[in-house]
C-alpha atoms as a PDB file:
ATOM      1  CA  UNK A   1     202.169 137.929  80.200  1.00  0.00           C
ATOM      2  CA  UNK A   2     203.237 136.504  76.396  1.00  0.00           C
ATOM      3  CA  UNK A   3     201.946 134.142  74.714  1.00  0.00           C
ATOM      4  CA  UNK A   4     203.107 133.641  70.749  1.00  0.00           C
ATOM      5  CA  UNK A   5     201.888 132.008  68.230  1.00  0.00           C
ATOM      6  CA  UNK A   6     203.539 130.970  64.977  1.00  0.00           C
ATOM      7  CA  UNK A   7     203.892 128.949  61.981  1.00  0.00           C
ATOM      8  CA  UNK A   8     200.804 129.683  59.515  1.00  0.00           C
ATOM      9  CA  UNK A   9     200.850 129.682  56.193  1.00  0.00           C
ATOM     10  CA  UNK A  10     199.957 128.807  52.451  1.00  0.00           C
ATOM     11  CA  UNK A  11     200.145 124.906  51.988  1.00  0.00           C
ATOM     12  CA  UNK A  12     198.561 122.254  49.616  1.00  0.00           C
ATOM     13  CA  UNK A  13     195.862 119.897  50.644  1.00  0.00           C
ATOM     14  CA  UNK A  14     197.734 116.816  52.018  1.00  0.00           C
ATOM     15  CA  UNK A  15     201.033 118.924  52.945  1.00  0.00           C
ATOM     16  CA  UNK A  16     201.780 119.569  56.780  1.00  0.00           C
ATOM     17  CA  UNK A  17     202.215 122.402  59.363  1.00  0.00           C
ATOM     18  CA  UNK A  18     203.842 123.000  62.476  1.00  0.00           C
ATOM     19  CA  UNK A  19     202.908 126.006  64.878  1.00  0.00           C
ATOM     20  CA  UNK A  20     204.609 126.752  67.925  1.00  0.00           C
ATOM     21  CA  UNK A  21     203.315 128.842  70.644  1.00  0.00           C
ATOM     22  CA  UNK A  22     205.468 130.301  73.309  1.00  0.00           C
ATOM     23  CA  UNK A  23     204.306 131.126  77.066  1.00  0.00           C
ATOM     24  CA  UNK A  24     206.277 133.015  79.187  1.00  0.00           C
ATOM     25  CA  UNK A  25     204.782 131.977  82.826  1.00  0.00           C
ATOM     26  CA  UNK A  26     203.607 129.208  84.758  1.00  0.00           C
ATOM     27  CA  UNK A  27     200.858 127.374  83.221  1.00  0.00           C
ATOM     28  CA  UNK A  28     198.242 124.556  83.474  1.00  0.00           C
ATOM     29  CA  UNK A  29     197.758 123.568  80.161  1.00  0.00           C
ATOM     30  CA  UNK A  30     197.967 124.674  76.606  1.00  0.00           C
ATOM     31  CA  UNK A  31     195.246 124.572  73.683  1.00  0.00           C
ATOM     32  CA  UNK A  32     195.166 125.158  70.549  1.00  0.00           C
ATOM     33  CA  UNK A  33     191.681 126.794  69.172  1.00  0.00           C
ATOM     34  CA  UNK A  34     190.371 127.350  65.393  1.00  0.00           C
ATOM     35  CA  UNK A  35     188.294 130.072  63.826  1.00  0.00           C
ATOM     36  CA  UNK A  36     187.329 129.084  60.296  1.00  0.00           C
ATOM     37  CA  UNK A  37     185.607 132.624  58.511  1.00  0.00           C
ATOM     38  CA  UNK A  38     182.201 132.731  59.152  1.00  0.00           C
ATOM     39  CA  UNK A  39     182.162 130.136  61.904  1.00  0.00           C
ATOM     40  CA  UNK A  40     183.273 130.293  65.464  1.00  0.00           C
ATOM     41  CA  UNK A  41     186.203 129.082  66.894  1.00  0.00           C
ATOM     42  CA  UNK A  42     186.590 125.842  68.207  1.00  0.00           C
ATOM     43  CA  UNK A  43     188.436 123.474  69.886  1.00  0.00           C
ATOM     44  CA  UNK A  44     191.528 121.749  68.374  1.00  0.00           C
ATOM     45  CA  UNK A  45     193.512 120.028  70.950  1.00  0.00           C
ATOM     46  CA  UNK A  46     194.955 120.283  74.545  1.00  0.00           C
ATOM     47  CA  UNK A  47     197.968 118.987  76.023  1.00  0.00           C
ATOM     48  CA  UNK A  48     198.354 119.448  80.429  1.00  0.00           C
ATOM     49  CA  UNK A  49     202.036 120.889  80.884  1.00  0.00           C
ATOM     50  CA  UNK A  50     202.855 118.877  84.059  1.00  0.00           C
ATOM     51  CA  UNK A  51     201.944 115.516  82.634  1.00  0.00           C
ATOM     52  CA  UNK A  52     201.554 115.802  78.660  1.00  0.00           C
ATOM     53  CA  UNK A  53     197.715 114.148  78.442  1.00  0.00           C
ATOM     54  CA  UNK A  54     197.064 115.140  75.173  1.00  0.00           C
ATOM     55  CA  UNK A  55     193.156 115.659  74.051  1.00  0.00           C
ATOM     56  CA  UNK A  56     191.684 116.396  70.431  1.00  0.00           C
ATOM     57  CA  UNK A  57     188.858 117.126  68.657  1.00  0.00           C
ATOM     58  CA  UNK A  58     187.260 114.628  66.239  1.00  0.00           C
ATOM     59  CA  UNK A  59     188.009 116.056  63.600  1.00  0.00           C
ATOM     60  CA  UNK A  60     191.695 116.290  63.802  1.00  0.00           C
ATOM     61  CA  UNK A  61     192.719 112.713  65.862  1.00  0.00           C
ATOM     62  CA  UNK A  62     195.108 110.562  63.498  1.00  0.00           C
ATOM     63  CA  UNK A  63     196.246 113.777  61.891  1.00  0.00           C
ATOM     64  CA  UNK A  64     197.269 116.500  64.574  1.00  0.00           C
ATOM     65  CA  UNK A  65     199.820 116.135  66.991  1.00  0.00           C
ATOM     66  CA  UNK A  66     200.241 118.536  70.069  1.00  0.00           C
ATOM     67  CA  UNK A  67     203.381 118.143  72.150  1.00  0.00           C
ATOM     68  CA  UNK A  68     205.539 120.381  74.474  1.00  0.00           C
ATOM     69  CA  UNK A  69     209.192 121.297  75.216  1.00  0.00           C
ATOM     70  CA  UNK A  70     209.374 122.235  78.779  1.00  0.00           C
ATOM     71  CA  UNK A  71     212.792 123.827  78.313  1.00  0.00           C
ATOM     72  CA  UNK A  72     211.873 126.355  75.832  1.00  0.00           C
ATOM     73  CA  UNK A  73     208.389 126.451  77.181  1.00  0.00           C
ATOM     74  CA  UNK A  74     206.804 126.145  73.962  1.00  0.00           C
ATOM     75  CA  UNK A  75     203.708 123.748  72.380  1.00  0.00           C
ATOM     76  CA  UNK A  76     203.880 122.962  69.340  1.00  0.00           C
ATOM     77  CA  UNK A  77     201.051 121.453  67.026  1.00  0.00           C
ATOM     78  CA  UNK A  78     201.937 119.123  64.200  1.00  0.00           C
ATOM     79  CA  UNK A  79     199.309 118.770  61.578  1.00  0.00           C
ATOM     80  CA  UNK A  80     199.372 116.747  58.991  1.00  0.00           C
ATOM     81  CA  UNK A  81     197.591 115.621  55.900  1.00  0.00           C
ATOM     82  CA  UNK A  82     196.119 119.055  55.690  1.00  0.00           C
ATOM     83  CA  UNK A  83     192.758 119.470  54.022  1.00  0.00           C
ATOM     84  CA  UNK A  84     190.882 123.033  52.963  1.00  0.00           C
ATOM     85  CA  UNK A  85     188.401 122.451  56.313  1.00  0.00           C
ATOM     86  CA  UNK A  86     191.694 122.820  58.328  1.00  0.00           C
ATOM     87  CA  UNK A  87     191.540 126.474  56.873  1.00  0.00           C
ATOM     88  CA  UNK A  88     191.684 129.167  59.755  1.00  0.00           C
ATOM     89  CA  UNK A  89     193.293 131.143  61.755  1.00  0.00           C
ATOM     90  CA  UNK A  90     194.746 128.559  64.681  1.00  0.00           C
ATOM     91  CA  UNK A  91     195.183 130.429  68.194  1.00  0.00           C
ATOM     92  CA  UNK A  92     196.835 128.923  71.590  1.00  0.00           C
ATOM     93  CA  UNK A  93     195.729 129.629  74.365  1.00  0.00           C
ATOM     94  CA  UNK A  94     196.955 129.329  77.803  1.00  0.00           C
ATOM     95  CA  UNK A  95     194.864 127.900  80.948  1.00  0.00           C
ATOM     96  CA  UNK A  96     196.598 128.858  84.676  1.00  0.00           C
ATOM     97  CA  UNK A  97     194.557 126.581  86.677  1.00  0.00           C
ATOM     98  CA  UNK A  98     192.412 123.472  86.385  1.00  0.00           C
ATOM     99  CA  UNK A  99     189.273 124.429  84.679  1.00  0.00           C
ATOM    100  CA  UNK A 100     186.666 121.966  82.935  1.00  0.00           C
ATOM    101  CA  UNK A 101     185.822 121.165  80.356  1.00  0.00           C
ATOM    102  CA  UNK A 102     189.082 121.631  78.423  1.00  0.00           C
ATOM    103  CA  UNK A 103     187.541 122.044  74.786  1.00  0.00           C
ATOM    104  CA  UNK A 104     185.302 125.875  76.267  1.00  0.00           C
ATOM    105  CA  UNK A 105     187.186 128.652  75.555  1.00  0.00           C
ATOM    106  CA  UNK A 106     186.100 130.209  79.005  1.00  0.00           C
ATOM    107  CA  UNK A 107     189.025 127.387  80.563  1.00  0.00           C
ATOM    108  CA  UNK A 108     192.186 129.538  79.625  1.00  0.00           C
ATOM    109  CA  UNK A 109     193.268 132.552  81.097  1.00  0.00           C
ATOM    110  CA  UNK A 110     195.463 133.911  77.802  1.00  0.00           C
ATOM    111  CA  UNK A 111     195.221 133.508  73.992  1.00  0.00           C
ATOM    112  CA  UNK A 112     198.125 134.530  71.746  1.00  0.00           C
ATOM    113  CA  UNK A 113     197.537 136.321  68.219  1.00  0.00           C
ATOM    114  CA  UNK A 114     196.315 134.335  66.072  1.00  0.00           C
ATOM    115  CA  UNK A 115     198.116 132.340  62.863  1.00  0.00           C
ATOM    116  CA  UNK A 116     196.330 131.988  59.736  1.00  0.00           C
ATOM    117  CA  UNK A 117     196.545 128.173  58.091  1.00  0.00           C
ATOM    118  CA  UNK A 118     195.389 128.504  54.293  1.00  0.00           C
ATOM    119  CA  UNK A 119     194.937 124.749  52.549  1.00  0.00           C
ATOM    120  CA  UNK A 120     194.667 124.852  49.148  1.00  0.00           C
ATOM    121  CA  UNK A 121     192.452 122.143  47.222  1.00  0.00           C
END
């Protein structure tokens, strides 16, 4: 089982990101999760491989983007307009089978490493 994550890194308040997170198997959905320090993580968005219904956390609608490329079987989340509360480390995760609700962490079967997003003020 792999699962990759990738594309963190060092960017200006209002600049944009995009990670990309690879899964090698059959899959249900993919999500993309946050850990800010100090906090716990939390939910960032979900997109349902078969059909692409997308799903995101307040905080992020107008701003993130999650898509998918079936042929290279990767997700990719596009965030613009960065701010410093963006600041985490941003993990997918990978959910085999319908499981509700989306946004718990208990849903997904796999999480990749995680990739640290730094905003700068």
């Amino acid at each position: 089982v792999q699962l990759q994550a990738f594309g963190g890194g060092l960017v200006q308040a209002g600049d944009s990101l995009r990670l990309s997170c690879e899964a090698h198997f059959g899959l249900y959905r993919i999500g993309w999760f946050r850990q800010a320090p100090g906090m716990e993580r939390e939910f960032v968005a979900v997109i349902t491989w078969r059909t692409g219904a997308k799903n995101y956390a307040d905080s992020v609608k107008g701003r993130f983007t999650i898509s998918r490329d079936g042929v290279k079987n990767t997700a990719y989340l596009q965030m613009n307009n960065l701010n410093p509360e963006d600041t985490a480390v941003y993990y997918c995760a990978a959910g085999t089978s319908y499981s509700e609700p989306y946004s718990l962490m208990s849903s997904y079967n796999y999480w990749g490493q995680g990739t640290l997003v730094t905003v700068s003020s």
